[in-house]
Protein backbone atom coordinates (compact mmCIF):
# COMPACT_ATOMS: atom_id res chain seq x y z
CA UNK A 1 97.60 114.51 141.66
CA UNK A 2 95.91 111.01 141.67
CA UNK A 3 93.39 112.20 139.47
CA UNK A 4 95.64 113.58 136.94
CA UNK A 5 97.68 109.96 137.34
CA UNK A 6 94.52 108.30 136.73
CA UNK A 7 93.24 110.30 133.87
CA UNK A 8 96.65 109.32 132.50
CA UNK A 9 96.56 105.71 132.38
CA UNK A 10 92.98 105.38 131.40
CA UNK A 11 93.75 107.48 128.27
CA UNK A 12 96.73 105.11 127.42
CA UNK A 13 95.03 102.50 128.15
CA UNK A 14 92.27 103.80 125.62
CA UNK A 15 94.84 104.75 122.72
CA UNK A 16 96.21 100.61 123.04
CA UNK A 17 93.67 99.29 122.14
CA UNK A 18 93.06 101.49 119.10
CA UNK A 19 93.23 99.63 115.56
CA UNK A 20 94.12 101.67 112.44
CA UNK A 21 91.56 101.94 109.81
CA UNK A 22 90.74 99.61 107.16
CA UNK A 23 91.58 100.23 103.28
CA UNK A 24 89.48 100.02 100.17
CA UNK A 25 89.60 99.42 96.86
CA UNK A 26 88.49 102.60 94.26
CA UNK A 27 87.70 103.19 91.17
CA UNK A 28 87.88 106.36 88.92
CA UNK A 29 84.34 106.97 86.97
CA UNK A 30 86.05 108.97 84.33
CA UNK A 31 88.69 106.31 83.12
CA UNK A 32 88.26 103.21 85.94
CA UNK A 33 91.47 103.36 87.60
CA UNK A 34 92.09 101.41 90.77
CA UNK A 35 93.46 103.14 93.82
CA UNK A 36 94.24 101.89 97.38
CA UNK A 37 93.04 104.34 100.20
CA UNK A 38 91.66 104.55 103.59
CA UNK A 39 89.48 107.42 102.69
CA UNK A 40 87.33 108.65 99.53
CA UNK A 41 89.56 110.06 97.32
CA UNK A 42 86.79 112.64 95.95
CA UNK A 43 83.47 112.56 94.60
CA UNK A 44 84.44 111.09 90.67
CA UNK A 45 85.30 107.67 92.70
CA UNK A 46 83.59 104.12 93.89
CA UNK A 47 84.47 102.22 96.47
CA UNK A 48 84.95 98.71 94.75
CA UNK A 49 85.66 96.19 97.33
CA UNK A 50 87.20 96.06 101.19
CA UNK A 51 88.07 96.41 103.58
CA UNK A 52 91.77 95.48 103.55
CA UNK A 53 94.66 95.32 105.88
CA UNK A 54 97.35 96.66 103.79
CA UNK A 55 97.88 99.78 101.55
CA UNK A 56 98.27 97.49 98.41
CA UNK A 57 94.53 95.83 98.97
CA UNK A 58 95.90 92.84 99.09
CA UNK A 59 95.13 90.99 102.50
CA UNK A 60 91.28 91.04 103.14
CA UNK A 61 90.53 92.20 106.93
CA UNK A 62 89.54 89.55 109.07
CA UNK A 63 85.76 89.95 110.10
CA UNK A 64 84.06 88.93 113.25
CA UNK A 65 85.22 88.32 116.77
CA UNK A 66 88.80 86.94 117.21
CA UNK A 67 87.80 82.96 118.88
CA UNK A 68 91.95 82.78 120.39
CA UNK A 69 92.10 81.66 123.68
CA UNK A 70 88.41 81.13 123.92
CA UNK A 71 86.56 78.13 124.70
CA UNK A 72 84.30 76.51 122.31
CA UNK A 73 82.12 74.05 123.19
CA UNK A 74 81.88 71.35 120.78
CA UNK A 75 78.77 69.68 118.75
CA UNK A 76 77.15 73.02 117.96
């Protein structure tokens, strides 16, 4: 019974800290139409730009390690 309580929590623990994909930006090679998606959308379409936050492509993703709460030293 522990075992199954344990296996329990460390999945849940697992699935909070799980962050939802990223969207791009596409484009259409037959007639260059944009498109907002977090997958390809088939083989006739480019990734343009990304990764984004939003569905519209609006908010660029913030890259690199989050520096809240951390201590920086100073002068480098």
């Amino acid at each position: 019974m522990r075992r199954l309580l344990l296996s329990c929590l460390c999945i849940f623990a697992l699935a909070a800290q799980a962050a939802p994909m990223p969207f791009y930006l596409w484009q259409s090679r037959l007639n260059g139409h944009l498109a907002c998606s977090q997958t390809s959308l088939g083989d006739g379409w480019v990734r343009l730009s990304g990764p984004y936050s939003d569905a519209g492509c609006h908010q660029p993703l913030k890259s690199g390690p989050s520096t809240k709460g951390l201590a920086v030293p100073k002068g480098l």
